[in-house]
C-alpha atoms as a PDB file:
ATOM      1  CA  UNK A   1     -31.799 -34.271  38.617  1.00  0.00           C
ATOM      2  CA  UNK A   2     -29.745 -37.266  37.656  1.00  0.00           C
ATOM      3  CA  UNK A   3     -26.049 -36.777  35.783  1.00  0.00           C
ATOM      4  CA  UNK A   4     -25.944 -38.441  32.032  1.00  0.00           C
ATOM      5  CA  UNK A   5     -24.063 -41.104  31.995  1.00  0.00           C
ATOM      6  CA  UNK A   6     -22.303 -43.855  29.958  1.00  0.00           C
ATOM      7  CA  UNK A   7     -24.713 -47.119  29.222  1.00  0.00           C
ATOM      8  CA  UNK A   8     -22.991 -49.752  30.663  1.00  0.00           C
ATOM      9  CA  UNK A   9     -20.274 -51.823  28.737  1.00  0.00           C
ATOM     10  CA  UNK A  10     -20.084 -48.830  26.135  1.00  0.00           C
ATOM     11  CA  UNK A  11     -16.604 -47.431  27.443  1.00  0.00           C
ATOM     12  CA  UNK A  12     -13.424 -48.358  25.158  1.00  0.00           C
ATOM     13  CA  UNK A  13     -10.863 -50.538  26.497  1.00  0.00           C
ATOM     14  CA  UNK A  14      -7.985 -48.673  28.010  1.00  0.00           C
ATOM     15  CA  UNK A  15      -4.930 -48.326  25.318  1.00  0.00           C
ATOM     16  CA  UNK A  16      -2.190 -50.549  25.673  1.00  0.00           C
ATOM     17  CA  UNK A  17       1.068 -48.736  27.482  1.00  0.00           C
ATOM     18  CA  UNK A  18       2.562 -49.103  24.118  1.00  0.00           C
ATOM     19  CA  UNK A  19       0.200 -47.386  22.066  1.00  0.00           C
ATOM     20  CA  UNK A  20      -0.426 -44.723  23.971  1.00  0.00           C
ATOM     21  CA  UNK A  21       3.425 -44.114  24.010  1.00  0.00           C
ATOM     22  CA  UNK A  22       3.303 -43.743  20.527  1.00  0.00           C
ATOM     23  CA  UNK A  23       0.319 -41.744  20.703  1.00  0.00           C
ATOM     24  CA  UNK A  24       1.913 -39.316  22.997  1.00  0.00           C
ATOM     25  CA  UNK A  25       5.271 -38.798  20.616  1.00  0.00           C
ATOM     26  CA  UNK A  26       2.441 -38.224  18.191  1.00  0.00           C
ATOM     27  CA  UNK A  27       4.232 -40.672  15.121  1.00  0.00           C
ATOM     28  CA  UNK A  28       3.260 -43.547  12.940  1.00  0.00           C
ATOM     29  CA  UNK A  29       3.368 -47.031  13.141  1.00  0.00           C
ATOM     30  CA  UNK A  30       6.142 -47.033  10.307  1.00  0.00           C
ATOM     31  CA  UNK A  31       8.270 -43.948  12.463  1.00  0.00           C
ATOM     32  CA  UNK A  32       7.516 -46.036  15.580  1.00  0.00           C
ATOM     33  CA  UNK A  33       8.940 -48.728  14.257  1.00  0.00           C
ATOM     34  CA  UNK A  34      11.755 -46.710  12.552  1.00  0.00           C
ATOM     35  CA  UNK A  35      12.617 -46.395  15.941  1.00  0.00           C
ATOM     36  CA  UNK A  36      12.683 -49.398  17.692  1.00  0.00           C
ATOM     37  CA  UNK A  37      13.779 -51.474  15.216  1.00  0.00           C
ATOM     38  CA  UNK A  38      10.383 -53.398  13.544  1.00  0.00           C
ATOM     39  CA  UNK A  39      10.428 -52.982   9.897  1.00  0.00           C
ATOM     40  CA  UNK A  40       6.362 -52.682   9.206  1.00  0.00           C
ATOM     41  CA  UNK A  41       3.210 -51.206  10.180  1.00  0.00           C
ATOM     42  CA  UNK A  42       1.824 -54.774  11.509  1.00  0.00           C
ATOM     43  CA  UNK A  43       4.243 -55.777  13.171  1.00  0.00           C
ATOM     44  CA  UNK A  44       4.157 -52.565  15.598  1.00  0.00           C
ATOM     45  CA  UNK A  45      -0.063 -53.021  15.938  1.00  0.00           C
ATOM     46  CA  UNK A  46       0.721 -56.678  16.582  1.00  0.00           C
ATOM     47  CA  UNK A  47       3.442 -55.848  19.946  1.00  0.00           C
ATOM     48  CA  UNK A  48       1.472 -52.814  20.511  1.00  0.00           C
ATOM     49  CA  UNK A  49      -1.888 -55.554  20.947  1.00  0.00           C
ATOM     50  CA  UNK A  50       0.400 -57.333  23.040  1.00  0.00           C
ATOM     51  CA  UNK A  51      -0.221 -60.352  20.226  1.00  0.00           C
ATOM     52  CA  UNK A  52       3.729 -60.863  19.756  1.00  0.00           C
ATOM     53  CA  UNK A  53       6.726 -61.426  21.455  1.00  0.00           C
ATOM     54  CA  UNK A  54       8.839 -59.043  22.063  1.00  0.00           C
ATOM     55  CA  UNK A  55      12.927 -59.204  21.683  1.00  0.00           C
ATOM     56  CA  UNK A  56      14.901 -57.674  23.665  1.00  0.00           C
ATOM     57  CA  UNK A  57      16.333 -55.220  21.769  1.00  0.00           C
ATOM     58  CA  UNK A  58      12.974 -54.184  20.930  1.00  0.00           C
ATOM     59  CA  UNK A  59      11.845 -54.121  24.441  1.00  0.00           C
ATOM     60  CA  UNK A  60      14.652 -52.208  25.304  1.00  0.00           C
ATOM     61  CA  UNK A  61      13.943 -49.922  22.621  1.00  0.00           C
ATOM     62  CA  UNK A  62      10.519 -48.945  23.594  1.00  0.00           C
ATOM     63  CA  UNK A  63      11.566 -48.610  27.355  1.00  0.00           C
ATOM     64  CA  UNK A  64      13.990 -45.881  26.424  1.00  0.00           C
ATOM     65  CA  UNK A  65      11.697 -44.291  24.319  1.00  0.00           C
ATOM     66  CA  UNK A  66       9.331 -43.697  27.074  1.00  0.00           C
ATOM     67  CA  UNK A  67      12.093 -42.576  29.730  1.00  0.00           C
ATOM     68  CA  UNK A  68      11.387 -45.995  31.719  1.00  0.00           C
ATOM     69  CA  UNK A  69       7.841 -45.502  32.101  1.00  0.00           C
ATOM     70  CA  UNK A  70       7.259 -48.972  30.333  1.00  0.00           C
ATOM     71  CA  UNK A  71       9.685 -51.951  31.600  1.00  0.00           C
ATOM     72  CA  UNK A  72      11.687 -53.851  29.220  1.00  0.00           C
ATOM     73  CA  UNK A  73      11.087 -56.853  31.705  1.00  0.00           C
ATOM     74  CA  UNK A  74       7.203 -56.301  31.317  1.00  0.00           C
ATOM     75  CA  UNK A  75       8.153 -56.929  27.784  1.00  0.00           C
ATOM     76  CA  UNK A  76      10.500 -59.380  27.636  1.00  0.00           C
ATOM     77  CA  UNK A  77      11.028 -62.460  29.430  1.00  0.00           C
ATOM     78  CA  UNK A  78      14.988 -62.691  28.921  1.00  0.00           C
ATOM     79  CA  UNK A  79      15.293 -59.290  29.998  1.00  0.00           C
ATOM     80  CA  UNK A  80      13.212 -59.735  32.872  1.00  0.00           C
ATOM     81  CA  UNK A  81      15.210 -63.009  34.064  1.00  0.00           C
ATOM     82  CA  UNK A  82      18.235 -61.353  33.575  1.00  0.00           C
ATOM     83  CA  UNK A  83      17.464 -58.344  36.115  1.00  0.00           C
ATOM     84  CA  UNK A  84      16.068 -60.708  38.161  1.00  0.00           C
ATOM     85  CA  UNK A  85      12.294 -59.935  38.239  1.00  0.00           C
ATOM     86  CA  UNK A  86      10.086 -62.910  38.553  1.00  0.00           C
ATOM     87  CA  UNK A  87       7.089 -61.652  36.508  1.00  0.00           C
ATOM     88  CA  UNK A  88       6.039 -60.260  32.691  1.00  0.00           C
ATOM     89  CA  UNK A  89       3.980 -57.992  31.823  1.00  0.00           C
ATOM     90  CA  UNK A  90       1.301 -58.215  28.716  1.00  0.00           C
ATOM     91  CA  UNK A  91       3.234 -61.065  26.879  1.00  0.00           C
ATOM     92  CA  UNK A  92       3.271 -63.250  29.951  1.00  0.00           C
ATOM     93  CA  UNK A  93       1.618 -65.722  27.954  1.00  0.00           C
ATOM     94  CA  UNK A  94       3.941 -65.751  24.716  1.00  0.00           C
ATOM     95  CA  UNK A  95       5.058 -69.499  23.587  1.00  0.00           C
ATOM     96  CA  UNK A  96       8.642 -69.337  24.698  1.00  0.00           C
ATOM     97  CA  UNK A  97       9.474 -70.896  21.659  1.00  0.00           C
ATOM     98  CA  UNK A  98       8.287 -67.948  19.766  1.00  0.00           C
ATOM     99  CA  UNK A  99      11.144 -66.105  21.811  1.00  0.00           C
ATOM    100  CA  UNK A 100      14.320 -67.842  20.254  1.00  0.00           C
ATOM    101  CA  UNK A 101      16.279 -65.226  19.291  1.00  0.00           C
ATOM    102  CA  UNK A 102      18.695 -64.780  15.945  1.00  0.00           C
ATOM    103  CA  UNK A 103      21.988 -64.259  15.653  1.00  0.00           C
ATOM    104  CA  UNK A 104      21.115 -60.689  15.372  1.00  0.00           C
ATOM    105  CA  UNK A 105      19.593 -60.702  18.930  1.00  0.00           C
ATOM    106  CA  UNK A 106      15.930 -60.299  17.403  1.00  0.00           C
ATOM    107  CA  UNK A 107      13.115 -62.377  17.825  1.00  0.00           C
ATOM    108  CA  UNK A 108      12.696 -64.387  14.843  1.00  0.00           C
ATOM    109  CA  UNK A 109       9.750 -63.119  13.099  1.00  0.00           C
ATOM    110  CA  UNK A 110       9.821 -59.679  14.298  1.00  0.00           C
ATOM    111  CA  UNK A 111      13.471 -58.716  13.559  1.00  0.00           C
ATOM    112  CA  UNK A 112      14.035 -56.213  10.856  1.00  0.00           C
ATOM    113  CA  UNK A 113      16.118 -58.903   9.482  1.00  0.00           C
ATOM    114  CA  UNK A 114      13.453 -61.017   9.471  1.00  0.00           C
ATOM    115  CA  UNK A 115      10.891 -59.155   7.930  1.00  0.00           C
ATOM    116  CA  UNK A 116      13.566 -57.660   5.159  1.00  0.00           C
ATOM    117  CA  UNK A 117      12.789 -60.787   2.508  1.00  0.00           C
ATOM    118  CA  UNK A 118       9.031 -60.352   3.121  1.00  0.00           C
END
């Protein structure tokens, strides 16, 4: 007797560390990003995608939130330099000119500062 199984290529892609974190504290994409300091719904799906750059603060942010189970310097290529680690995770292949950050220590573009006129 053979065991059903799954037709090839049918399975979802696995959900990004992110995502699931939010998942797990079972909240919104407006509470999550209450929380870590992005001021609407798509800017959360696009760092949760891994589609944007993450600042620091936010990356820090989102490793506290998950007791250190995701890496700010996974996240974050300033962060990462600054503790030393030569790698990043999922945004590895952000424009680092996307990562200039404000006087507010945000990324530009994803800063609730940022987002506040739009």
């Amino acid at each position: 007797m053979t065991q059903p199984s799954e037709p090839q290529g049918s399975s979802q892609p696995p959900v990004p560390p992110i995502a699931a974190l939010r998942a797990a504290l079972g909240i919104t994409q407006e509470e999550f990003g209450a929380l870590i300091g992005l001021k609407t719904k798509g800017s959360v799906s696009l760092v949760e995608r891994g589609l944007a750059p993450v600042s620091a603060d936010v990356a820090l942010a989102i490793e506290e939130l998950s007791d250190g189970t995701i890496d700010a310097s996974d996240l974050n290529p300033i962060i990462a330099k600054a503790r030393g680690v030569d790698r990043v995770g999922n945004h590895a292949d952000s424009d680092t000119a996307k990562l200039e950050e404000t006087p507010t220590g945000q990324c530009a573009g994803l800063s609730g500062e940022a987002e506040a006129g739009a």
